[in-house]
PDB file of N, CA and C in Angstrom:
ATOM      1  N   UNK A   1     201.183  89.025  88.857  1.00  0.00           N
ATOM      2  CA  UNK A   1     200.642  89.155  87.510  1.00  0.00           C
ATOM      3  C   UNK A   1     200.420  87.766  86.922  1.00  0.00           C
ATOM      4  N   UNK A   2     199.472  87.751  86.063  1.00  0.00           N
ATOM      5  CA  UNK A   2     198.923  86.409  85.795  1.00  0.00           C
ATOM      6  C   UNK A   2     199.157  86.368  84.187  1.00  0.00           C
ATOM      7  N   UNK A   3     199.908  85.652  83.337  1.00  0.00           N
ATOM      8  CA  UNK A   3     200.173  85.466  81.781  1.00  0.00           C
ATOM      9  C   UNK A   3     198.989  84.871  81.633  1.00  0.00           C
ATOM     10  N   UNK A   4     198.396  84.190  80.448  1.00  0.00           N
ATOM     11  CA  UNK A   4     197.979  83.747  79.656  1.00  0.00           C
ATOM     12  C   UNK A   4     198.307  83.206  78.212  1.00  0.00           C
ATOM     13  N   UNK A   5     197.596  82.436  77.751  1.00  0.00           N
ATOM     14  CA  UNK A   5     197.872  81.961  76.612  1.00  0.00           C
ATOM     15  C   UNK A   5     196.804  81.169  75.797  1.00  0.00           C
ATOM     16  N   UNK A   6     196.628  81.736  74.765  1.00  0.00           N
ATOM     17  CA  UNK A   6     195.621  80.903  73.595  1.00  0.00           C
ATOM     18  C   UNK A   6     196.157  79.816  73.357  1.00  0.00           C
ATOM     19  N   UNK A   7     195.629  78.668  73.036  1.00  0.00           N
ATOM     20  CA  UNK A   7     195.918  77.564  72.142  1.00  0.00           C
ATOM     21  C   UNK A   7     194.593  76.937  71.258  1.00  0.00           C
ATOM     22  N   UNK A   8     194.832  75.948  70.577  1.00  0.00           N
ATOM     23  CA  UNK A   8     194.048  75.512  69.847  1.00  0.00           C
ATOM     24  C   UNK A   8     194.107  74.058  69.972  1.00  0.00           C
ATOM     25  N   UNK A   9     192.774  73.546  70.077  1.00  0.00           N
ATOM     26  CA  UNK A   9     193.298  72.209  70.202  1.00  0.00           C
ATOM     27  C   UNK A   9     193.477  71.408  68.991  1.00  0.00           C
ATOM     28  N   UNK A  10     194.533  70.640  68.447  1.00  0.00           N
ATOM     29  CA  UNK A  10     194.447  69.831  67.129  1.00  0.00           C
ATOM     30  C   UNK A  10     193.835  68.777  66.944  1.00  0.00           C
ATOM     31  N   UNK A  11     194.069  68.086  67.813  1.00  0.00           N
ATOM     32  CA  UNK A  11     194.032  66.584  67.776  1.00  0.00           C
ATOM     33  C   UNK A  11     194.068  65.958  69.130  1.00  0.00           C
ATOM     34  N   UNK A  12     194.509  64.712  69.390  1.00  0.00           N
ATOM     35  CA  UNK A  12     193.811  63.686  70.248  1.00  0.00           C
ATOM     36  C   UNK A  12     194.908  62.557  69.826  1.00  0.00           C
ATOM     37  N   UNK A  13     196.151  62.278  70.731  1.00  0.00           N
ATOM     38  CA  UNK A  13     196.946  60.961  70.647  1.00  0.00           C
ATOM     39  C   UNK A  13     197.529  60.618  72.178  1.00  0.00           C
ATOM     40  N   UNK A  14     196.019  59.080  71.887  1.00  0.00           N
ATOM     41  CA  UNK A  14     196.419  58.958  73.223  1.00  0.00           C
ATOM     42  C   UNK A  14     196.200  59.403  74.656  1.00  0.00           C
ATOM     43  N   UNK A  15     197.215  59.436  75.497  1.00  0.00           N
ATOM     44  CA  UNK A  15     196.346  60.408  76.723  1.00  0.00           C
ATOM     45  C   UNK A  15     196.880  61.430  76.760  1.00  0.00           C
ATOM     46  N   UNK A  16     197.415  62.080  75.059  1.00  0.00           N
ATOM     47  CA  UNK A  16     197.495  63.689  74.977  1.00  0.00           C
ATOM     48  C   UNK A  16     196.746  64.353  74.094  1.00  0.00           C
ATOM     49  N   UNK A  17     196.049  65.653  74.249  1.00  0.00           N
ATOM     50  CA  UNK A  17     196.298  66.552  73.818  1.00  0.00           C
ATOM     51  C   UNK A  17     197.273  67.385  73.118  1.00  0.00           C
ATOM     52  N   UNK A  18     197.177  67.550  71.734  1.00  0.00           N
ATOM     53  CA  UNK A  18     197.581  67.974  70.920  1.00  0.00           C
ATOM     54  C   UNK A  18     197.219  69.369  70.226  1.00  0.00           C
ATOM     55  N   UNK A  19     198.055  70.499  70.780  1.00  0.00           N
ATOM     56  CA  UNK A  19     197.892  72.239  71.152  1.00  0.00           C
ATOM     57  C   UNK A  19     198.562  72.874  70.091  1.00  0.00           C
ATOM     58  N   UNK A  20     197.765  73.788  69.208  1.00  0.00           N
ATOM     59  CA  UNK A  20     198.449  74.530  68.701  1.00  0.00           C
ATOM     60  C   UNK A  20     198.708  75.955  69.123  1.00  0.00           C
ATOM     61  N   UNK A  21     199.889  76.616  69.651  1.00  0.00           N
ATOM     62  CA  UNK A  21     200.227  77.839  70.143  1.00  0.00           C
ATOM     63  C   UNK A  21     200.069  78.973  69.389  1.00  0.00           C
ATOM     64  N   UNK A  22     199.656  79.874  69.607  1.00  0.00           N
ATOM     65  CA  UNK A  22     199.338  81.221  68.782  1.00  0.00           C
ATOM     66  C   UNK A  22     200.656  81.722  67.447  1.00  0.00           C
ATOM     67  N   UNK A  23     201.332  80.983  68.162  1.00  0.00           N
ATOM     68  CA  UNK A  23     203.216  81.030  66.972  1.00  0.00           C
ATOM     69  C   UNK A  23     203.451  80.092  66.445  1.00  0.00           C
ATOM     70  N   UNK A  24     202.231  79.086  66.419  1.00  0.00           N
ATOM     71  CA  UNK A  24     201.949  77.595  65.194  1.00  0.00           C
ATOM     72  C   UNK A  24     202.539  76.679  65.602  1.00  0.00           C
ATOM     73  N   UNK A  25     203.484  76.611  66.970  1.00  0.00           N
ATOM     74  CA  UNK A  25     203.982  75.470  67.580  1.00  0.00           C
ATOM     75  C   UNK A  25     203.132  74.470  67.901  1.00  0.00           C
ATOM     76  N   UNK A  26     203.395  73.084  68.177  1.00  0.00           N
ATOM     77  CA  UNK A  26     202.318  72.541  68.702  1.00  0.00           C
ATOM     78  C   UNK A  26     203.296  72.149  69.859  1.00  0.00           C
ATOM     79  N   UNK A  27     202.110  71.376  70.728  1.00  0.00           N
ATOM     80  CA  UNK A  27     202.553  70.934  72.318  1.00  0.00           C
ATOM     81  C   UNK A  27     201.739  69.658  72.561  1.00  0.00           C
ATOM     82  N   UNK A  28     202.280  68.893  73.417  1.00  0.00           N
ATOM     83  CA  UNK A  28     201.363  67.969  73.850  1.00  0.00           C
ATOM     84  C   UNK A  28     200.834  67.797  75.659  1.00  0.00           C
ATOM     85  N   UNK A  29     199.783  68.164  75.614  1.00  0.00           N
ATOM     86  CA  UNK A  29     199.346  68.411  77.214  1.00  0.00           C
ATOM     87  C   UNK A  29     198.728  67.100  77.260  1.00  0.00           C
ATOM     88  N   UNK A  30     198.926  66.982  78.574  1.00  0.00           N
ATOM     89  CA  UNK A  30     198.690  65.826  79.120  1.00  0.00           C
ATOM     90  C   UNK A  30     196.641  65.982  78.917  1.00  0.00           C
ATOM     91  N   UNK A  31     196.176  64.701  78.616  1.00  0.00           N
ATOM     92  CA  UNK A  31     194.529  64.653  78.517  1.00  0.00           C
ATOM     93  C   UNK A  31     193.723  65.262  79.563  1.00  0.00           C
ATOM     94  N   UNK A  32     194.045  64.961  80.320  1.00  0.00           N
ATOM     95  CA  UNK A  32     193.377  65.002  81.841  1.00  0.00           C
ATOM     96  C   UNK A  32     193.445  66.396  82.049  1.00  0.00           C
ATOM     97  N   UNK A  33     193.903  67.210  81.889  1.00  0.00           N
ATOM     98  CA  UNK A  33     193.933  68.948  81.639  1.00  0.00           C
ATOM     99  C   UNK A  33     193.435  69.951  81.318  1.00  0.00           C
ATOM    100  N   UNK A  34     192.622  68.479  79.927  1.00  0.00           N
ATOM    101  CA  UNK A  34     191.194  69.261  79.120  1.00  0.00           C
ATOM    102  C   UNK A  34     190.358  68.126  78.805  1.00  0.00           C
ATOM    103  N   UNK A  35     189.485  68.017  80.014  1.00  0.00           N
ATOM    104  CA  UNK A  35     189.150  66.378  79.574  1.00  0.00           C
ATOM    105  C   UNK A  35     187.765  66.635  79.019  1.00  0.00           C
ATOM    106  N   UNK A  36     187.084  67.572  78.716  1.00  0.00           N
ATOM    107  CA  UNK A  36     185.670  68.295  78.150  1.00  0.00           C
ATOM    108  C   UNK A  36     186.124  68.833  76.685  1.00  0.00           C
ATOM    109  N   UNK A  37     187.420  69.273  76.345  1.00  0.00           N
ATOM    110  CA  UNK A  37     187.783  69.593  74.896  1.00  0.00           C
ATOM    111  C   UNK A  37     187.667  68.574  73.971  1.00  0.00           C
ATOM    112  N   UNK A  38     187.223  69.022  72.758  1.00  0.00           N
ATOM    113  CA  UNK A  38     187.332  68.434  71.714  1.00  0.00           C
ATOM    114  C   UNK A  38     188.005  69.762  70.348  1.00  0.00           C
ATOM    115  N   UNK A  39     188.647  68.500  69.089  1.00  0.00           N
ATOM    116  CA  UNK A  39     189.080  69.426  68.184  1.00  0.00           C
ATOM    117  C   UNK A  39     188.478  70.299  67.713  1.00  0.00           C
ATOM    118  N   UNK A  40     189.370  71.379  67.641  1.00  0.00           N
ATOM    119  CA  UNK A  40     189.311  72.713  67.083  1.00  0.00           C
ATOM    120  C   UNK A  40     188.810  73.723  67.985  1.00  0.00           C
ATOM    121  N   UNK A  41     188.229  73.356  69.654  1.00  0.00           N
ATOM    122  CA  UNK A  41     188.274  74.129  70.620  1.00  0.00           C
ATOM    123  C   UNK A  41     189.714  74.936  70.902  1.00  0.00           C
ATOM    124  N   UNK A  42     189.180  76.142  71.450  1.00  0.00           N
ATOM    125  CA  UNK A  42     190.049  77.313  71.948  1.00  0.00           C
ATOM    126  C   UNK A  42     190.372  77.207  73.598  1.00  0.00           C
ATOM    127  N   UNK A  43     191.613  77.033  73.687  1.00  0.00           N
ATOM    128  CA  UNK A  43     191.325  76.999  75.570  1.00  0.00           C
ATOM    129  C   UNK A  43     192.605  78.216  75.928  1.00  0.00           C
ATOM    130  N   UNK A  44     191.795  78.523  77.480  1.00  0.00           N
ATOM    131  CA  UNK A  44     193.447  79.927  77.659  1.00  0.00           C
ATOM    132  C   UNK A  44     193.543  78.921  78.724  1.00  0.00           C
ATOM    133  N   UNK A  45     195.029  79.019  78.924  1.00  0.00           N
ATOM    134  CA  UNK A  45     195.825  78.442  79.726  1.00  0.00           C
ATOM    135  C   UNK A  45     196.333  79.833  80.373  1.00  0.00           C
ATOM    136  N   UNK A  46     196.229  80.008  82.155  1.00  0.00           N
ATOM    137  CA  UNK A  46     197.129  80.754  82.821  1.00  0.00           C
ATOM    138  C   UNK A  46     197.930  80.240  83.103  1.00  0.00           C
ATOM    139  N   UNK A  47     198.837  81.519  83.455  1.00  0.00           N
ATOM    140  CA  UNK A  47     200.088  81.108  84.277  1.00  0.00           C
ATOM    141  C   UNK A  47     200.602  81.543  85.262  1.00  0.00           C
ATOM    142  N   UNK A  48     199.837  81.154  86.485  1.00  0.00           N
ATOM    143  CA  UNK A  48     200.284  81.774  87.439  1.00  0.00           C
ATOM    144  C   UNK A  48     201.397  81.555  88.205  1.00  0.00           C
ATOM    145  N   UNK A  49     202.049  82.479  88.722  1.00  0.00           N
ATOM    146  CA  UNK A  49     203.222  82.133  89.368  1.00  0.00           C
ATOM    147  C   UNK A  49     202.952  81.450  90.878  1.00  0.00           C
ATOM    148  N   UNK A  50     203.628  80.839  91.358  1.00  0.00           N
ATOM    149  CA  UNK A  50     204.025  80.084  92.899  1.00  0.00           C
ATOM    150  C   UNK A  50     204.515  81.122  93.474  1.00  0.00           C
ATOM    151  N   UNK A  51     204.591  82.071  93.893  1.00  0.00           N
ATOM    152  CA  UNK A  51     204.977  82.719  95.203  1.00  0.00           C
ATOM    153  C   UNK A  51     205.697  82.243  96.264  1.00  0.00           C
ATOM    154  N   UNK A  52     204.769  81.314  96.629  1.00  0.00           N
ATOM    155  CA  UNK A  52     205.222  80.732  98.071  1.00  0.00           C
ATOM    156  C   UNK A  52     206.376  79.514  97.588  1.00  0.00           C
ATOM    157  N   UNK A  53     206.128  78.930  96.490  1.00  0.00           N
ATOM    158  CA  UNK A  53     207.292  78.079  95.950  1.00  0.00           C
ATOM    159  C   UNK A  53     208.541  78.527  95.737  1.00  0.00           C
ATOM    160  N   UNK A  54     208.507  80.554  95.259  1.00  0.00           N
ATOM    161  CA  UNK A  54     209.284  81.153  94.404  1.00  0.00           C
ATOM    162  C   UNK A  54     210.027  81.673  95.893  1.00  0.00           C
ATOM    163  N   UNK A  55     209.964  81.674  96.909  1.00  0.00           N
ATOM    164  CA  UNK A  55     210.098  82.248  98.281  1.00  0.00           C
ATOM    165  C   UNK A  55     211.041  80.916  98.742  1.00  0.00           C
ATOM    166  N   UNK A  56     210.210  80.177  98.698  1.00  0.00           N
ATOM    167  CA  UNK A  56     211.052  78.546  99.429  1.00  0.00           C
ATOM    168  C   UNK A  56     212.598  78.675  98.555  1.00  0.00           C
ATOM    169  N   UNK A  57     212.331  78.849  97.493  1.00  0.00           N
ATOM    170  CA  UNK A  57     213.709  78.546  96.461  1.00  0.00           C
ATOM    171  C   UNK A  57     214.796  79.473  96.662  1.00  0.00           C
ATOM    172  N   UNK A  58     214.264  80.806  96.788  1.00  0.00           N
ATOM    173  CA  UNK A  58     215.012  82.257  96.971  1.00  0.00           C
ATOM    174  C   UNK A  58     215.715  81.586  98.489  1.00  0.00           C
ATOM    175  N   UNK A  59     214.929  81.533  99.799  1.00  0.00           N
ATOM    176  CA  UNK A  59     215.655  81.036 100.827  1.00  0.00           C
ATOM    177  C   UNK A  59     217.005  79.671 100.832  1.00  0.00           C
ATOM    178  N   UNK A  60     216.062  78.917 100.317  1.00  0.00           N
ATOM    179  CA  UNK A  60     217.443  77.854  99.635  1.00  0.00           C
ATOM    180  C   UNK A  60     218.530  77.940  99.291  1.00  0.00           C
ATOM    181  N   UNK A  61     218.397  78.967  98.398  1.00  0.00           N
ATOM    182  CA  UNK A  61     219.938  78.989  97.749  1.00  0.00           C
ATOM    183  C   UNK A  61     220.266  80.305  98.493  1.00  0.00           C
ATOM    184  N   UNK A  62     220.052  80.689  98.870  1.00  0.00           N
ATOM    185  CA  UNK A  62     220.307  81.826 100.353  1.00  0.00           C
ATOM    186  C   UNK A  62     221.336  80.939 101.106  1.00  0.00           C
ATOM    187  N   UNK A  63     220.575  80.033 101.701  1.00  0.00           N
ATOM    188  CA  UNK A  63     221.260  79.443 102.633  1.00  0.00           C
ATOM    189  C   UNK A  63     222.316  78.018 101.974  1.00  0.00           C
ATOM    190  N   UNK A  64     222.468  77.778 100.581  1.00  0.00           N
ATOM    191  CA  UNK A  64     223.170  77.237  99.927  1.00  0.00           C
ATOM    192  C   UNK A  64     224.779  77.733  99.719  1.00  0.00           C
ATOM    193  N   UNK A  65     224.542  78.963  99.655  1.00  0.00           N
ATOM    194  CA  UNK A  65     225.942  79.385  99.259  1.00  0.00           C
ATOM    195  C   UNK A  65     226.510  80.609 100.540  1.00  0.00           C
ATOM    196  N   UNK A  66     225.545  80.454 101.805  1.00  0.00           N
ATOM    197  CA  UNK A  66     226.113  81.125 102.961  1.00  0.00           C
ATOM    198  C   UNK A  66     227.307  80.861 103.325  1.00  0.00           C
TER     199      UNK A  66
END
């Protein structure tokens, strides 16, 4: 399953991006992430999960506490 998420962009400091979250938080994403945005653009951010990362980790600590 794949999340999503609205943000808003605020502002511009630096080589961040400055996000406002649908719950009025802000965030700072790195520039390079949205390097075509400008203020007051809308961007969705997914979130997809790693699988194959989420698999490596599960085995790990498998074999961590054998």
């Amino acid at each position: 399953m794949i999340d999503f998420m609205i943000v808003t962009v605020d502002r511009f400091e630096g080589d961040f991006a400055v996000v406002e979250t649908e719950n009025r938080e802000t965030v700072n994403l790195p520039r390079i992430l949205v390097p075509d945005a400008s203020e007051g653009d809308r961007i969705r951010i997914e979130l997809a999960p790693d699988t194959a990362l989420k698999k490596e980790i599960e085995d790990f600590m498998e074999n961590l506490f054998e």
